[in-house]
Protein backbone atom coordinates (compact mmCIF):
# COMPACT_ATOMS: atom_id res chain seq x y z
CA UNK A 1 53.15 25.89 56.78
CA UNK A 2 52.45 29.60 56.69
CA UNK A 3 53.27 29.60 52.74
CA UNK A 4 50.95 26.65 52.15
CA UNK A 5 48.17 28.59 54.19
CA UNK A 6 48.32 31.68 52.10
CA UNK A 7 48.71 29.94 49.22
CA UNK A 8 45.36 28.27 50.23
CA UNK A 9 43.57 31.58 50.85
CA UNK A 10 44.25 32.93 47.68
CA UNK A 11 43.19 29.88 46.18
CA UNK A 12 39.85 30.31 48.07
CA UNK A 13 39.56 33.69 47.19
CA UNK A 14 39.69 33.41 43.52
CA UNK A 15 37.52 30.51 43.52
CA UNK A 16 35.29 32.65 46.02
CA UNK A 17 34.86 34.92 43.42
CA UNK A 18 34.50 32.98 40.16
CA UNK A 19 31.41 31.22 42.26
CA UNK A 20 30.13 34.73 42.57
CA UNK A 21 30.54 35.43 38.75
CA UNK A 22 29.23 32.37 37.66
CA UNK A 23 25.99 32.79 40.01
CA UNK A 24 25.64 36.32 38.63
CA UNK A 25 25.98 35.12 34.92
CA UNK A 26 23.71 32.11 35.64
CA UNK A 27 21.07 34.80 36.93
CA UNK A 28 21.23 37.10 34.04
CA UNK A 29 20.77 34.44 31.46
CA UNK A 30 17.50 33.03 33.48
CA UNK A 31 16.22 36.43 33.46
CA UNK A 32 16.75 36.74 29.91
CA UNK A 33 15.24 33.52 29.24
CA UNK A 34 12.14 34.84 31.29
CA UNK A 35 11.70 38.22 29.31
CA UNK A 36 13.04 36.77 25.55
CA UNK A 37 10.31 35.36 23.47
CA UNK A 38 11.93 32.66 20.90
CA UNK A 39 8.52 34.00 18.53
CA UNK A 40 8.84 37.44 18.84
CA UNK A 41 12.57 37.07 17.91
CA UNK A 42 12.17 35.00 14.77
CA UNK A 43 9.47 37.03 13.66
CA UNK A 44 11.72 40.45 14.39
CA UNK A 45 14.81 38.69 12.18
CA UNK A 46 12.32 37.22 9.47
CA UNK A 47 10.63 41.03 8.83
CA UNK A 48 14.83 42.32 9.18
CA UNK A 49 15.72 39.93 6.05
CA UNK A 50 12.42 40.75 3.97
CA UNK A 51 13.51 44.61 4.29
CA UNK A 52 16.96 43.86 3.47
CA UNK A 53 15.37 42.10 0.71
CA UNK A 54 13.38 44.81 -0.74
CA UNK A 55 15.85 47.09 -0.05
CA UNK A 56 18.53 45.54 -2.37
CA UNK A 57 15.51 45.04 -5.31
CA UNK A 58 14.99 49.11 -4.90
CA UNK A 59 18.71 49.90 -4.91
CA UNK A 60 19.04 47.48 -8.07
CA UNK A 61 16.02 48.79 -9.91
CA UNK A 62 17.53 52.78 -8.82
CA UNK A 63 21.15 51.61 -10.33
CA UNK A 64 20.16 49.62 -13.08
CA UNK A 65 17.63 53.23 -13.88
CA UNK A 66 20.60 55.38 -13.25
CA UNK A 67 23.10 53.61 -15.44
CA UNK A 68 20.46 53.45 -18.19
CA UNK A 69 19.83 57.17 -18.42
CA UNK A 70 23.46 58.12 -18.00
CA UNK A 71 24.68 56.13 -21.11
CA UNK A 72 22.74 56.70 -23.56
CA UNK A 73 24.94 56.72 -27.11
CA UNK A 74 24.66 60.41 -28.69
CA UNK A 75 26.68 60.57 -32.21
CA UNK A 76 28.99 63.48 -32.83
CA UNK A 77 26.52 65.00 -35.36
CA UNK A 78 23.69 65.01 -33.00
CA UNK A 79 26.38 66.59 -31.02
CA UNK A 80 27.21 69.39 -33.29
CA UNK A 81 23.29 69.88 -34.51
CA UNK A 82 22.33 70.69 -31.19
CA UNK A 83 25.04 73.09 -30.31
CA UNK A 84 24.08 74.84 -33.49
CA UNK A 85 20.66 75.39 -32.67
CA UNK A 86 21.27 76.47 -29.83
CA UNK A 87 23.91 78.77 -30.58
CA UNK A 88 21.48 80.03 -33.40
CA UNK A 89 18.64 80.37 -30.70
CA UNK A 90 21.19 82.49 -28.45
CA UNK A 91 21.76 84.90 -31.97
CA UNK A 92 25.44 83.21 -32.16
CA UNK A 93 26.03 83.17 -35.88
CA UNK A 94 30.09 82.43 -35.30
CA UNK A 95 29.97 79.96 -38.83
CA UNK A 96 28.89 82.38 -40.78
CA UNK A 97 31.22 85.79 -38.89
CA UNK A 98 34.45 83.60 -39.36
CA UNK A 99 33.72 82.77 -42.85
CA UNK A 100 32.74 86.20 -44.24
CA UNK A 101 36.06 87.65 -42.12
CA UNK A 102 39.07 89.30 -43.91
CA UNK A 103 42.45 88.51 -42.65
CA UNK A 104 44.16 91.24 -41.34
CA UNK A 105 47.01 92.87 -43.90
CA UNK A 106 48.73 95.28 -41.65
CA UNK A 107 49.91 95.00 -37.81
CA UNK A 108 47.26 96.63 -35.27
CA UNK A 109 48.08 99.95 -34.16
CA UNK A 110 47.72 99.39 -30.55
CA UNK A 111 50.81 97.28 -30.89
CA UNK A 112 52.85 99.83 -33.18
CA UNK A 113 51.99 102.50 -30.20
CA UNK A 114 53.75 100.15 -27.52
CA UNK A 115 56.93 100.64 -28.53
CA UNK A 116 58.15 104.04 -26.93
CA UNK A 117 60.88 106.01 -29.09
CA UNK A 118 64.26 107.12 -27.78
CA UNK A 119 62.93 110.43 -26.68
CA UNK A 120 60.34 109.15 -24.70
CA UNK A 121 62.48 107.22 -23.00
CA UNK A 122 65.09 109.46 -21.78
CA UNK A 123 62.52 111.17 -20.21
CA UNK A 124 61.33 108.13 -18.76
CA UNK A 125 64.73 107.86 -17.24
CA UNK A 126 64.88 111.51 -16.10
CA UNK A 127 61.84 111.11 -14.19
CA UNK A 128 62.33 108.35 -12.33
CA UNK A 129 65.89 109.81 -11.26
CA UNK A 130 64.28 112.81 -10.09
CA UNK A 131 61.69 110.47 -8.12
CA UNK A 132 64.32 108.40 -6.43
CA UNK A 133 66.37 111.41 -5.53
């Protein structure tokens, strides 16, 4: 009989306290019935949708202006007209320098000069001996 008792007071207990819970919700949703105006709610979600609305016309219209002024179609030789005026605005005359220029007959000296001779090199050698000593 004592397991059956215990048994019996838990079962109380719990239902104890889901009473209690059930009161309490039961209470909040009166309350919120009390302070919750059924107009002021549909007119709250009406203005919500009519700015969602007008927000997704205005982000349309923006994209729709965006995308137009992004693509416009340029042809190559507006391309190249352009960058020629303005390279002849800047004083860039590179056309007319590379055309008029002579091709070099002869190797440049500065390279001829990098090449040390034999002599030069030994003492090269001697130096950095006597460094490392």
């Amino acid at each position: 009989m004592a397991e059956i008792s215990a048994e019996q007071i838990k079962v109380n207990n719990a239902m104890t306290r889901m009473t209690g819970m059930m009161a309490s919700a039961n209470r909040t949703k009166t309350m919120a019935q009390r302070t919750i105006a059924p107009d002021k709610t549909l007119q709250t979600m009406e203005r919500y949708n009519e700015l969602n609305e007008e927000y997704a016309v205005s982000s349309s219209i923006l994209q729709d202006a965006m995308t137009d002024s992004t693509n416009v179609a340029v042809s190559d030789d507006a391309v190249q007209e352009l960058m020629a005026r303005l390279a002849d605005a800047a004083g860039v005359q590179l056309d007319r320098e590379l055309n008029a220029a002579v091709p070099a007959s002869r190797e440049p000296a500065a390279a001829r000069t990098l090449e040390a001779t034999v002599e030069e090199e030994d003492a090269l050698q001697e130096r950095l001996r006597a460094l490392r000593a």
